[in-house]
PDB file of N, CA and C in Angstrom:
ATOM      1  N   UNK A   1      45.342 -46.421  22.172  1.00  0.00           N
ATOM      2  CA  UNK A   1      44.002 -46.554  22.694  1.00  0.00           C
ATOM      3  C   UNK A   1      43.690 -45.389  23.624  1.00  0.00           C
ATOM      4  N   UNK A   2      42.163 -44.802  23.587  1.00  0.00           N
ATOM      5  CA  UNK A   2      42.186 -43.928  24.379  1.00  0.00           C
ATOM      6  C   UNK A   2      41.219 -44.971  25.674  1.00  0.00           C
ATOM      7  N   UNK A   3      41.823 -44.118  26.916  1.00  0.00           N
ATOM      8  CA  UNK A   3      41.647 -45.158  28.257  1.00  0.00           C
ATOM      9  C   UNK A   3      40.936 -44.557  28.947  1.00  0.00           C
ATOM     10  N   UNK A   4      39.441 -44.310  29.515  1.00  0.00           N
ATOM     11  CA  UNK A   4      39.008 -43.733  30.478  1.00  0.00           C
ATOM     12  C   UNK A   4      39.610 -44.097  31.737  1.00  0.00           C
ATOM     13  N   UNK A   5      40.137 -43.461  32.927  1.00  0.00           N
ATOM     14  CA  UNK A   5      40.242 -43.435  33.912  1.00  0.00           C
ATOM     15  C   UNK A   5      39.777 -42.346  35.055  1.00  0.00           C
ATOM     16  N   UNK A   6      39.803 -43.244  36.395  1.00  0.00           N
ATOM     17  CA  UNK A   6      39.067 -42.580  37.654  1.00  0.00           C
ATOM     18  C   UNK A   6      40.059 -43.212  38.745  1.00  0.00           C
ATOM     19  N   UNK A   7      39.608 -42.782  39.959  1.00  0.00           N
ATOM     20  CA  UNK A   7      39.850 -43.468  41.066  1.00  0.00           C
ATOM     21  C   UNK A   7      39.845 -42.270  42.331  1.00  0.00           C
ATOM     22  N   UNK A   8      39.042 -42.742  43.598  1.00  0.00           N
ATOM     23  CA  UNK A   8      38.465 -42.153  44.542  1.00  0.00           C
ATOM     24  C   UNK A   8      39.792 -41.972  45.770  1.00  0.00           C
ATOM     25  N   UNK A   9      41.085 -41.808  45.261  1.00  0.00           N
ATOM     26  CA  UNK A   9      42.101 -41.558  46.204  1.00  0.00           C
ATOM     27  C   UNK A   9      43.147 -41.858  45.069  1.00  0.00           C
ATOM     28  N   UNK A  10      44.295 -40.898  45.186  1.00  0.00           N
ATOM     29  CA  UNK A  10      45.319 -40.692  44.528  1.00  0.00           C
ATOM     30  C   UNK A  10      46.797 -41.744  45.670  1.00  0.00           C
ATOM     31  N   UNK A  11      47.561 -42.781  44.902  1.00  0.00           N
ATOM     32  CA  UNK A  11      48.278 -42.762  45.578  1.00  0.00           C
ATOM     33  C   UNK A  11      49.498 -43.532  44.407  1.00  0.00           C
ATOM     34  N   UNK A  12      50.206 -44.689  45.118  1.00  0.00           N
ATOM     35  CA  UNK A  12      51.098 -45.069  44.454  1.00  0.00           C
ATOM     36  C   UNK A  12      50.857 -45.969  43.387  1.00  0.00           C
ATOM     37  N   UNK A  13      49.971 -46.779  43.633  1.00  0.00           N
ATOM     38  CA  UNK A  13      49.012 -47.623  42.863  1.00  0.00           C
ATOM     39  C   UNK A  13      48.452 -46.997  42.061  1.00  0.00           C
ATOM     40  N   UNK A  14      47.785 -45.888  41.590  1.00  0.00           N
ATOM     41  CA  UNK A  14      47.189 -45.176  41.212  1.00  0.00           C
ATOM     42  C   UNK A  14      47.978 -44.519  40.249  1.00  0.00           C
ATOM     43  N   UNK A  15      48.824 -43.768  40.397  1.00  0.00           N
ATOM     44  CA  UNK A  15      50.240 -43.369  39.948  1.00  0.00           C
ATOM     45  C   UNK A  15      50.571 -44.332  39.033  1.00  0.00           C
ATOM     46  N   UNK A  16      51.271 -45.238  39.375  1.00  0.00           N
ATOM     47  CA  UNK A  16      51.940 -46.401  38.749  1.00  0.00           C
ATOM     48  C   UNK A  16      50.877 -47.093  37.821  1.00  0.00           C
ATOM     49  N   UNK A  17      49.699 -46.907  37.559  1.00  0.00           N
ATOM     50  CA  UNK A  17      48.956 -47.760  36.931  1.00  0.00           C
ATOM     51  C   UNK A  17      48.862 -46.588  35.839  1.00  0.00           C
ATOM     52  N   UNK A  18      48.436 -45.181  36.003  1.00  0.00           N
ATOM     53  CA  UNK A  18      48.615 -44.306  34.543  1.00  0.00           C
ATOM     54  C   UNK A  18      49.834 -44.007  34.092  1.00  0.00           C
ATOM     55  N   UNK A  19      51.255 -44.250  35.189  1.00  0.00           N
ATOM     56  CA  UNK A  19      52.724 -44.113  34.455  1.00  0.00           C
ATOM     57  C   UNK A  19      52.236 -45.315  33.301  1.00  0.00           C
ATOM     58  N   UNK A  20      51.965 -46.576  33.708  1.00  0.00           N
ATOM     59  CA  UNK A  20      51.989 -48.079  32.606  1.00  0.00           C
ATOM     60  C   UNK A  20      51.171 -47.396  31.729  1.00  0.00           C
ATOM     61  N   UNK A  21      50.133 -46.909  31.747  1.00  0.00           N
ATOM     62  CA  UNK A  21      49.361 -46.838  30.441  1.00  0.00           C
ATOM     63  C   UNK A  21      50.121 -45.877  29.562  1.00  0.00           C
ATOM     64  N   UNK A  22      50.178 -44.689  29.778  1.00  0.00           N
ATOM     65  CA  UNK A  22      51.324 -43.568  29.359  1.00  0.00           C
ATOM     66  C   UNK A  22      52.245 -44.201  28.946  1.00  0.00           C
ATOM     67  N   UNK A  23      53.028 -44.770  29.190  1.00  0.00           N
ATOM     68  CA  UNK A  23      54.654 -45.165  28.979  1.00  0.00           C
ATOM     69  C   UNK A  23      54.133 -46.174  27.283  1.00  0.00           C
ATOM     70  N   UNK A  24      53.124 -46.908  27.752  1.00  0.00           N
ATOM     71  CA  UNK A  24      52.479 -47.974  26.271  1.00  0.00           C
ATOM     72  C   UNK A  24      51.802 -47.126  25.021  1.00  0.00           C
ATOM     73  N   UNK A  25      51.769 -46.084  25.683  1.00  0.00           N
ATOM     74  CA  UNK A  25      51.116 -45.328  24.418  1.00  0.00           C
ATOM     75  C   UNK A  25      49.994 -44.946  24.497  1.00  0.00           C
ATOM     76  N   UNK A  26      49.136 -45.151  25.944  1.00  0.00           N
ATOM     77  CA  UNK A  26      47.604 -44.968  25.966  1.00  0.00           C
ATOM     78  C   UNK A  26      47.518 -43.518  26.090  1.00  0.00           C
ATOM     79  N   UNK A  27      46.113 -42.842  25.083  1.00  0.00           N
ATOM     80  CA  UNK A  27      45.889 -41.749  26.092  1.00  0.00           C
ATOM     81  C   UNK A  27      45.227 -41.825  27.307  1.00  0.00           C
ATOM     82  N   UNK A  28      45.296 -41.362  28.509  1.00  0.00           N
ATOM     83  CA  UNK A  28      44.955 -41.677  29.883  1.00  0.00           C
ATOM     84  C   UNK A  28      43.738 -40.715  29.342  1.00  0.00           C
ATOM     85  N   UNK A  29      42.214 -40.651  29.693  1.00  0.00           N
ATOM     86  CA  UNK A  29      41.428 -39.842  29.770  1.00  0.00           C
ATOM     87  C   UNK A  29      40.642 -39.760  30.939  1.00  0.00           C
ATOM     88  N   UNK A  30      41.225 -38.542  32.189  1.00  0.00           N
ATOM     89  CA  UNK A  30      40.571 -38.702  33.491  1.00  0.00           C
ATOM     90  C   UNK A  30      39.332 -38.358  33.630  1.00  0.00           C
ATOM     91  N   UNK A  31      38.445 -39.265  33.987  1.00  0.00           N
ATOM     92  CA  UNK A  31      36.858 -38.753  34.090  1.00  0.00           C
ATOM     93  C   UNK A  31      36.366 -38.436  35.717  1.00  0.00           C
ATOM     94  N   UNK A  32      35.697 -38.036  35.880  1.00  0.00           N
ATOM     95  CA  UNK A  32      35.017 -37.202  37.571  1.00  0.00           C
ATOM     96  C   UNK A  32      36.367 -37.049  38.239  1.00  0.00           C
ATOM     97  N   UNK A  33      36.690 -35.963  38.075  1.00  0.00           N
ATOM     98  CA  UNK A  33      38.050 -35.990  38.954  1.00  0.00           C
ATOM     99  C   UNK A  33      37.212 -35.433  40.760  1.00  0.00           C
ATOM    100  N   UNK A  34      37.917 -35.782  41.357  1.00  0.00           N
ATOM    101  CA  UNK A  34      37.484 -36.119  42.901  1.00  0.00           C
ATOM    102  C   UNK A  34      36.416 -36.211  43.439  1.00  0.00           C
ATOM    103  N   UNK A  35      35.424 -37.229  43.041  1.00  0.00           N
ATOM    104  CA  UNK A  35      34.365 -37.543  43.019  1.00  0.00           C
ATOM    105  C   UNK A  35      34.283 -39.039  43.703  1.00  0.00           C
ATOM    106  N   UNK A  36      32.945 -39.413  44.244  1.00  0.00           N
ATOM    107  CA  UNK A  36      32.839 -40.658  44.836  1.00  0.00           C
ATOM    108  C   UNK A  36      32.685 -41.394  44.500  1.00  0.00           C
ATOM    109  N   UNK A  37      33.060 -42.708  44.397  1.00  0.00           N
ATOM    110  CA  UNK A  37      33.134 -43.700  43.717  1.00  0.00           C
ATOM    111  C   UNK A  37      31.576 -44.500  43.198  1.00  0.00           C
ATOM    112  N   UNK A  38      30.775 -44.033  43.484  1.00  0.00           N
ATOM    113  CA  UNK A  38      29.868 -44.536  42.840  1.00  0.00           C
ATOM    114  C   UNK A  38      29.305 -43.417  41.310  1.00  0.00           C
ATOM    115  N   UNK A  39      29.838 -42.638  41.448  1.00  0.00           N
ATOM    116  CA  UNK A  39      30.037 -41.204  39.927  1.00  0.00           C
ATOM    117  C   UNK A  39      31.156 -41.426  39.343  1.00  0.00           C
ATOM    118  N   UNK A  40      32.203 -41.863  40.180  1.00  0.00           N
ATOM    119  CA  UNK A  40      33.688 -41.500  38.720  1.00  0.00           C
ATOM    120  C   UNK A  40      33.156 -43.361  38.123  1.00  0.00           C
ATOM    121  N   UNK A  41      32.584 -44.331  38.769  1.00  0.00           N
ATOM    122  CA  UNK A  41      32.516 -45.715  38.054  1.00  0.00           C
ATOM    123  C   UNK A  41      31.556 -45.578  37.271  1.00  0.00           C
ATOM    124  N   UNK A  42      30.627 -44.826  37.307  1.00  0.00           N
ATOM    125  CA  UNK A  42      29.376 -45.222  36.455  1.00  0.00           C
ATOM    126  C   UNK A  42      29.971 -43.932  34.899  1.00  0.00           C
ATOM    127  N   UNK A  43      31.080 -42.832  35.524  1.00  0.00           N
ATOM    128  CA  UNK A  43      31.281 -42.001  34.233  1.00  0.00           C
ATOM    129  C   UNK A  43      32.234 -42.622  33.681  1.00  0.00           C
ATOM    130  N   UNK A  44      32.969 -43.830  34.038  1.00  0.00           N
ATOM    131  CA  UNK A  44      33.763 -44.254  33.264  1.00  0.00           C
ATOM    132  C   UNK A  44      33.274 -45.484  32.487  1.00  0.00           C
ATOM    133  N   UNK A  45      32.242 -45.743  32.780  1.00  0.00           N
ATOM    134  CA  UNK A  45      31.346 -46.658  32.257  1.00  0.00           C
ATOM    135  C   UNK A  45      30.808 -45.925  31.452  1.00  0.00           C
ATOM    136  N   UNK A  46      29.937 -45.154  31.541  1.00  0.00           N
ATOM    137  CA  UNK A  46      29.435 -44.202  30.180  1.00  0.00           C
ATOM    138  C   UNK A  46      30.208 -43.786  29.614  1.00  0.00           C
ATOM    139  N   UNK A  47      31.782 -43.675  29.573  1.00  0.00           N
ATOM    140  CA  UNK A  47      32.297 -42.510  28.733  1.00  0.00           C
ATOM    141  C   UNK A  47      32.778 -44.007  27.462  1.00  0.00           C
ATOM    142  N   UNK A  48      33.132 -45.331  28.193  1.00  0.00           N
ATOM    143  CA  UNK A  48      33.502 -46.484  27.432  1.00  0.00           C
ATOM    144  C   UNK A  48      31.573 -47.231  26.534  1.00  0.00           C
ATOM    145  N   UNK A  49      30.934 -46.670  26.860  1.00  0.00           N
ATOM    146  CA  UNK A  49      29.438 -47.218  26.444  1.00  0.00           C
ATOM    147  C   UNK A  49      28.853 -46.317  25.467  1.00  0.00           C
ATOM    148  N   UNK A  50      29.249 -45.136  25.485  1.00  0.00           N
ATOM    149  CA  UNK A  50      29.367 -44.140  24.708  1.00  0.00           C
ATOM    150  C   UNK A  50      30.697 -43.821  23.305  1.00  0.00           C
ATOM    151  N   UNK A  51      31.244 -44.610  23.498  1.00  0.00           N
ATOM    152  CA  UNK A  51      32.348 -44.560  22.308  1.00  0.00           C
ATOM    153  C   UNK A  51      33.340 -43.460  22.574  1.00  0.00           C
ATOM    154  N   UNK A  52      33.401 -42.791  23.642  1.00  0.00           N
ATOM    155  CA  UNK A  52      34.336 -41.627  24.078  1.00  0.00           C
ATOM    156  C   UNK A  52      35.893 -42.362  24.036  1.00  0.00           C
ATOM    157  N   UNK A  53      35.476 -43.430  24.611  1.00  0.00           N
ATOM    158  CA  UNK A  53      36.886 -43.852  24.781  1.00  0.00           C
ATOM    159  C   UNK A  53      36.868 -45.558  24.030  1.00  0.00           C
ATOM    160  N   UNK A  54      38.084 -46.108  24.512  1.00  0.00           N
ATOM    161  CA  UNK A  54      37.921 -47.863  24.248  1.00  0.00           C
ATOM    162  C   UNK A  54      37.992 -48.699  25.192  1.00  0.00           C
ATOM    163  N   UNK A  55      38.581 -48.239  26.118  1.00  0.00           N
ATOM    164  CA  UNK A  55      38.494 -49.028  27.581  1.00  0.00           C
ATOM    165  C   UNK A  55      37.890 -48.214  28.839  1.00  0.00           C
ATOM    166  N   UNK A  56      37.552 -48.553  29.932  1.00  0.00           N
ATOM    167  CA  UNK A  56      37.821 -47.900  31.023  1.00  0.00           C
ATOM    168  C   UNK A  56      38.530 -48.619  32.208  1.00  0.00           C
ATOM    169  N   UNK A  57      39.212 -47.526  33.105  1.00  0.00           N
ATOM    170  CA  UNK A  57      39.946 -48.828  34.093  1.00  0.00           C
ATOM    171  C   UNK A  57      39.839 -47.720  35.629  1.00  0.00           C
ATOM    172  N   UNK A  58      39.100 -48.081  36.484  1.00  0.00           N
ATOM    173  CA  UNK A  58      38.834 -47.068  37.562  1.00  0.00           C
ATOM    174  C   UNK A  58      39.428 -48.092  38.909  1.00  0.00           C
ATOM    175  N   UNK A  59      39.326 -47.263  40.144  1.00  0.00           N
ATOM    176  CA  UNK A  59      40.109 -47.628  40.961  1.00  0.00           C
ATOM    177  C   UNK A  59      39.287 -47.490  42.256  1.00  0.00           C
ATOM    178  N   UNK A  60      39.034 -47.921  43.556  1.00  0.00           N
ATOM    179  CA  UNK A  60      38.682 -47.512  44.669  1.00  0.00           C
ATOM    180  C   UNK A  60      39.223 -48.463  45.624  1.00  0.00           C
ATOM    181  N   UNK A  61      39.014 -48.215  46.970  1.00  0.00           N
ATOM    182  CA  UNK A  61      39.565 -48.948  48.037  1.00  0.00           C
ATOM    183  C   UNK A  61      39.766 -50.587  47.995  1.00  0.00           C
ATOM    184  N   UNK A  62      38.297 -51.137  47.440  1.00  0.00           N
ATOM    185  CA  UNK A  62      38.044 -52.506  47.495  1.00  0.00           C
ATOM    186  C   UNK A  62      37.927 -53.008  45.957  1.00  0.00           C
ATOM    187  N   UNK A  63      37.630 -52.098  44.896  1.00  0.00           N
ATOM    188  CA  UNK A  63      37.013 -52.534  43.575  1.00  0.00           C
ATOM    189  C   UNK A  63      35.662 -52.681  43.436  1.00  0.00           C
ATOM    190  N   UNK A  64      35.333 -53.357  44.501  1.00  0.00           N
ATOM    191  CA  UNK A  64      33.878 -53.883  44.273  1.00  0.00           C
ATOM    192  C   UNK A  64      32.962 -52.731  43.803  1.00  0.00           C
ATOM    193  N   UNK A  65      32.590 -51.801  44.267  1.00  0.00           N
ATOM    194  CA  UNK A  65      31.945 -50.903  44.040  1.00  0.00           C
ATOM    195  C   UNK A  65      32.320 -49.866  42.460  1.00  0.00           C
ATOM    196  N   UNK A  66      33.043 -49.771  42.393  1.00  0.00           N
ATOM    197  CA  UNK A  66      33.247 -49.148  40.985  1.00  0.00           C
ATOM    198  C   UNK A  66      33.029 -49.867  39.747  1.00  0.00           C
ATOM    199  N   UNK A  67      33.368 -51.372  40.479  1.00  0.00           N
ATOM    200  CA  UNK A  67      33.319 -52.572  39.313  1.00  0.00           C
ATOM    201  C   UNK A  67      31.734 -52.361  39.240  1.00  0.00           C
ATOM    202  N   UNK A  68      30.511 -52.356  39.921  1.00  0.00           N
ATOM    203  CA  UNK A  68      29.129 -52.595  40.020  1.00  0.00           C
ATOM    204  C   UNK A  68      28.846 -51.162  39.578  1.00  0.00           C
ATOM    205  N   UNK A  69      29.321 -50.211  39.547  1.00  0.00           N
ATOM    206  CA  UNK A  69      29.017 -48.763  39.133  1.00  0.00           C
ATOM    207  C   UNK A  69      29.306 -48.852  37.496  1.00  0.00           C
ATOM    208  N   UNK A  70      30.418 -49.027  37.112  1.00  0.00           N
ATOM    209  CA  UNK A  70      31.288 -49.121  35.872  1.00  0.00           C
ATOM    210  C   UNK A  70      31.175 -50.278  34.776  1.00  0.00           C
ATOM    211  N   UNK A  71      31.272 -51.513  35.115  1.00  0.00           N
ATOM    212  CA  UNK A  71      30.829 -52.345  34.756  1.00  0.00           C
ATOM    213  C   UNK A  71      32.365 -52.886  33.844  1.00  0.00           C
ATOM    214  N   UNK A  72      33.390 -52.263  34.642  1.00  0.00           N
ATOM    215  CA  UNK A  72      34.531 -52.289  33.626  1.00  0.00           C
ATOM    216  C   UNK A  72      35.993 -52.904  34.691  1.00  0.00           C
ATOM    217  N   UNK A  73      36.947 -52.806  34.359  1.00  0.00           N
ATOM    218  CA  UNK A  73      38.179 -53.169  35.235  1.00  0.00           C
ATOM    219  C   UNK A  73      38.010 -52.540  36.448  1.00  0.00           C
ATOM    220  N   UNK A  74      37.818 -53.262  37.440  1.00  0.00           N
ATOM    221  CA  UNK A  74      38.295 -52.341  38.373  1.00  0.00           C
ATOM    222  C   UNK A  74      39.303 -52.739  39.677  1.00  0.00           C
ATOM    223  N   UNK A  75      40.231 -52.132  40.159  1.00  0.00           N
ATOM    224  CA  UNK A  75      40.472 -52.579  40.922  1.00  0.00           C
ATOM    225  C   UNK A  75      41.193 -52.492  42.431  1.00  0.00           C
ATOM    226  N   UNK A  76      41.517 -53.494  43.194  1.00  0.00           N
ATOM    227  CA  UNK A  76      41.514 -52.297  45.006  1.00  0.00           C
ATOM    228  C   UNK A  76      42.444 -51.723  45.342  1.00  0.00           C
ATOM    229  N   UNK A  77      42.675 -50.579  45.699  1.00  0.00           N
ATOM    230  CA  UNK A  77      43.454 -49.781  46.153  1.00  0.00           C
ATOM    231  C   UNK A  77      44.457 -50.243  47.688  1.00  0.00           C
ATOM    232  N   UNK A  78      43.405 -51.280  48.091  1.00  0.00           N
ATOM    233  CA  UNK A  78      43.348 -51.675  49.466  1.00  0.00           C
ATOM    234  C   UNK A  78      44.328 -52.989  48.856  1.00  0.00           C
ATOM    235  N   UNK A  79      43.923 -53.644  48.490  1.00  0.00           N
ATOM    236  CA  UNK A  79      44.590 -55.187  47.932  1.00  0.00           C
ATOM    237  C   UNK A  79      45.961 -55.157  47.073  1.00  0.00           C
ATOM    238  N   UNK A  80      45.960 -54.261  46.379  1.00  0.00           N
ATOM    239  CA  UNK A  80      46.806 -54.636  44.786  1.00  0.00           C
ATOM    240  C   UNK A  80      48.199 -53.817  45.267  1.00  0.00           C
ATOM    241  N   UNK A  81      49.149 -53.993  45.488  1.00  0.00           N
ATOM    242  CA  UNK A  81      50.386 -53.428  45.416  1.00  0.00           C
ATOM    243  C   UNK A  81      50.729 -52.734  43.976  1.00  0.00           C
ATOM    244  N   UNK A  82      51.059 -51.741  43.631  1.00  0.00           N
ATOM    245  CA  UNK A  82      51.556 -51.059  42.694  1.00  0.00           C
ATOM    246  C   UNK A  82      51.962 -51.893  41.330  1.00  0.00           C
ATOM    247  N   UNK A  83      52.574 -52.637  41.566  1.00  0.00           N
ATOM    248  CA  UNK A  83      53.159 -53.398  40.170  1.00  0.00           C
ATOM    249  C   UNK A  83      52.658 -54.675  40.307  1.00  0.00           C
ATOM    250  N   UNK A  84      51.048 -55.094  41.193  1.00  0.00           N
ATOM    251  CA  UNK A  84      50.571 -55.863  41.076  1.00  0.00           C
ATOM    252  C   UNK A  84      49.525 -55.376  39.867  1.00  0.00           C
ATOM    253  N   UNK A  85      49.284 -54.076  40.052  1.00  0.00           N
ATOM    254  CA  UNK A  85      47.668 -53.271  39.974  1.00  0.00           C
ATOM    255  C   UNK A  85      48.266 -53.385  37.831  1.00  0.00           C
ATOM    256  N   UNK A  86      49.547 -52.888  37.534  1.00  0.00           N
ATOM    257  CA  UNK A  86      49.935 -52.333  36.259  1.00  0.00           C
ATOM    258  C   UNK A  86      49.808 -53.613  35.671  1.00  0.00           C
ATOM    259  N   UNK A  87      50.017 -55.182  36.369  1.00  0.00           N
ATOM    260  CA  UNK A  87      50.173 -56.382  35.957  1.00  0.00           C
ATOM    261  C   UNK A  87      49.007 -56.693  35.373  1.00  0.00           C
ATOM    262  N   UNK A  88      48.094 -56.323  36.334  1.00  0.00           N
ATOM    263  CA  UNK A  88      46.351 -56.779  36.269  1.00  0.00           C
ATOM    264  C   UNK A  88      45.948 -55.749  34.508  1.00  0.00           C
ATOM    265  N   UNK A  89      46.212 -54.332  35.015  1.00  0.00           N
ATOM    266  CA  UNK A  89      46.235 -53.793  34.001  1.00  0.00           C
ATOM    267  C   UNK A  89      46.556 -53.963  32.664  1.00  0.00           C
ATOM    268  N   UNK A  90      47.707 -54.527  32.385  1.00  0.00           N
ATOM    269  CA  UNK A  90      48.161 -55.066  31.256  1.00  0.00           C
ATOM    270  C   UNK A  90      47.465 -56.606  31.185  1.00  0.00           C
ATOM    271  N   UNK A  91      47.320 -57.202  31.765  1.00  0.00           N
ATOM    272  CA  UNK A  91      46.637 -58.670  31.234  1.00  0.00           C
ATOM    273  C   UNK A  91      45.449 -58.151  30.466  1.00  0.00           C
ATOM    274  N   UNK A  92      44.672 -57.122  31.301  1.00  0.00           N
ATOM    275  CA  UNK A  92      43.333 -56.795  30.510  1.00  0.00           C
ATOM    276  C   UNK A  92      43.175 -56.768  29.419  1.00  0.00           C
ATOM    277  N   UNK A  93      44.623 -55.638  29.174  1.00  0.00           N
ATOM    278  CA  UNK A  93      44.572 -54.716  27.615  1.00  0.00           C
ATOM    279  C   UNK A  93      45.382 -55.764  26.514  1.00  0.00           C
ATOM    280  N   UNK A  94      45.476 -56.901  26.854  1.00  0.00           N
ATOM    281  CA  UNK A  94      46.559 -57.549  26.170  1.00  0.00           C
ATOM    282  C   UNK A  94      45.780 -59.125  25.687  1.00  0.00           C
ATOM    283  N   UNK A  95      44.345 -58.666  26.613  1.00  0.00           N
ATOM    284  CA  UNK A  95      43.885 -60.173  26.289  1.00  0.00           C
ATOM    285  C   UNK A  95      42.686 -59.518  24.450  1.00  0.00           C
ATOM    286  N   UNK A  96      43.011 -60.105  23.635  1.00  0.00           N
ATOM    287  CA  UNK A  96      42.331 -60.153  22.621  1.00  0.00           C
ATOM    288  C   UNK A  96      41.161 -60.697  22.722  1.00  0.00           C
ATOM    289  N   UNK A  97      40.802 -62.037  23.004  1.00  0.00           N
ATOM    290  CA  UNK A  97      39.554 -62.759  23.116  1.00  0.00           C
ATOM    291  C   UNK A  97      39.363 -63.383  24.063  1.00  0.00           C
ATOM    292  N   UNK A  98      37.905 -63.614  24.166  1.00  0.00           N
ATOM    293  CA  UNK A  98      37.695 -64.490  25.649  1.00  0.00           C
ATOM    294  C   UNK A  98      37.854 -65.926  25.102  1.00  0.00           C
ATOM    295  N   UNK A  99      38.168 -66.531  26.637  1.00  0.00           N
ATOM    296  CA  UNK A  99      38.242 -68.280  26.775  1.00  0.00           C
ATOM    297  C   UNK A  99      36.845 -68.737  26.191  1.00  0.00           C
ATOM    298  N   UNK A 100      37.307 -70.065  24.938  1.00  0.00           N
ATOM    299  CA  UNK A 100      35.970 -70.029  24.239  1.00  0.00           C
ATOM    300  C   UNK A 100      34.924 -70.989  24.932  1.00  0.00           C
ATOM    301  N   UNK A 101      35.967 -71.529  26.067  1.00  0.00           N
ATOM    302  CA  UNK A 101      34.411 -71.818  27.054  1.00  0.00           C
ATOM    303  C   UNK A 101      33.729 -70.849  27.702  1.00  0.00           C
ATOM    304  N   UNK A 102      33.991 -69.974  27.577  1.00  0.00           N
ATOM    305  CA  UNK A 102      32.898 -68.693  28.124  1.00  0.00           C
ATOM    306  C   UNK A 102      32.563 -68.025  27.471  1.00  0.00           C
ATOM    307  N   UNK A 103      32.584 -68.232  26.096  1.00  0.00           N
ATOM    308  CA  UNK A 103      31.357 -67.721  24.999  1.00  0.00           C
ATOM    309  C   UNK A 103      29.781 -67.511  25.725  1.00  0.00           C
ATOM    310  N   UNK A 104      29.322 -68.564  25.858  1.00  0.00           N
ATOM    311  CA  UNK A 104      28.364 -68.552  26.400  1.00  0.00           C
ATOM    312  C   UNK A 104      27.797 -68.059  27.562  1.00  0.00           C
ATOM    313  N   UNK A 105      29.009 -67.586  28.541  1.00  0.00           N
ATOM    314  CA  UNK A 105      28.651 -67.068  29.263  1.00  0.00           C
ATOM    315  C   UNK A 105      28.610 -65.925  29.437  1.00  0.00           C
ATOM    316  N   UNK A 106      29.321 -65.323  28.675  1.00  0.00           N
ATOM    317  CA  UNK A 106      29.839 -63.772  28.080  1.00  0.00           C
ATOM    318  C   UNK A 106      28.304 -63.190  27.359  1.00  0.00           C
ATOM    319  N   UNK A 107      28.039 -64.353  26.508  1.00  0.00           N
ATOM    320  CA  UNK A 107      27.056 -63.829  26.041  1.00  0.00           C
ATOM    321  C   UNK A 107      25.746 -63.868  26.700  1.00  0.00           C
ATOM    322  N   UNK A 108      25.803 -64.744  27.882  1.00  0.00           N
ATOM    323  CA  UNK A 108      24.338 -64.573  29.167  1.00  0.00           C
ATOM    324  C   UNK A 108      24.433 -63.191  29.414  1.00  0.00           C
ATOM    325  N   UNK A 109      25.713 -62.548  29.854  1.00  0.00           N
ATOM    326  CA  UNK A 109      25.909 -61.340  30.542  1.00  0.00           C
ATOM    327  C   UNK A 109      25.054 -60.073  29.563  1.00  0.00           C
ATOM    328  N   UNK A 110      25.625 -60.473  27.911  1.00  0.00           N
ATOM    329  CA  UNK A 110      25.599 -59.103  27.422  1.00  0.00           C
ATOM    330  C   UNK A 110      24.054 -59.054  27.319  1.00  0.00           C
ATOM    331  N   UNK A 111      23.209 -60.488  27.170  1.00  0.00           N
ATOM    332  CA  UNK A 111      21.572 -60.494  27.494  1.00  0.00           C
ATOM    333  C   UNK A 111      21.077 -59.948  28.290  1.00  0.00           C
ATOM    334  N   UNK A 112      22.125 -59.973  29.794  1.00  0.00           N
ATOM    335  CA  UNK A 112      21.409 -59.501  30.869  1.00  0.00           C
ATOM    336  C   UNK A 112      21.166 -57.684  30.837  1.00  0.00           C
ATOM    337  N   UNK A 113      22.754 -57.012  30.364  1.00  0.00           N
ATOM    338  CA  UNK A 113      22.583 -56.117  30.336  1.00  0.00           C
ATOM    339  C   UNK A 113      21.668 -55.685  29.269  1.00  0.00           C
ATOM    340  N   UNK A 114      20.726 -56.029  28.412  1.00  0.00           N
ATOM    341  CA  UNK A 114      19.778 -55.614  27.474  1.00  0.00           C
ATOM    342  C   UNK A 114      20.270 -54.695  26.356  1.00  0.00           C
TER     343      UNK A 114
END
């Protein structure tokens, strides 16, 4: 799979979350490199909305903000310990389908976004 990635500070978490993708076989594809988190979330959102890639998975202090920029995984730099962050990571890429009680709600969302 090719993987858009970002994130607004380089560290161990950060590290350890493109060693996991790398090591599985992903290509890592870094988008806005040192850029603020409201540009590297919304280019990793376009680069996955655009067919550039198949996922995106970006990173910032809290999540919140990249998640609302991106519209994709995101998650905190501040919160997630290293081999918490690769855990989260892999559940993502590993879940095939959504819970089919949230069909419906999945599909409110994709209404909302038009």
């Amino acid at each position: 799979m090719r993987i858009a990635y970002a994130a607004d500070d380089e560290n161990d978490t950060t590290r350890a979350v493109v060693t996991y993708l790398e090591e599985q076989g992903h290509e890592v594809v870094a988008v806005a490199p040192a850029q603020p988190w409201p540009q590297l979330g919304a280019a990793v959102g376009a680069a996955v909305a655009g067919g550039e890639v198949d996922y995106g998975v970006v990173l910032c202090w809290t999540g919140t903000g990249t998640a609302i920029a991106a519209n994709k995984l995101a998650l905190s730099l501040k919160r997630l310990a290293p081999d918490v962050a690769v855990e989260v990571v892999q559940a993502f890429l590993d879940t095939t389908e959504s819970d089919p009680d949230e069909r419906a709600n999945i599909e409110r969302l994709r209404e909302l976004e038009g």
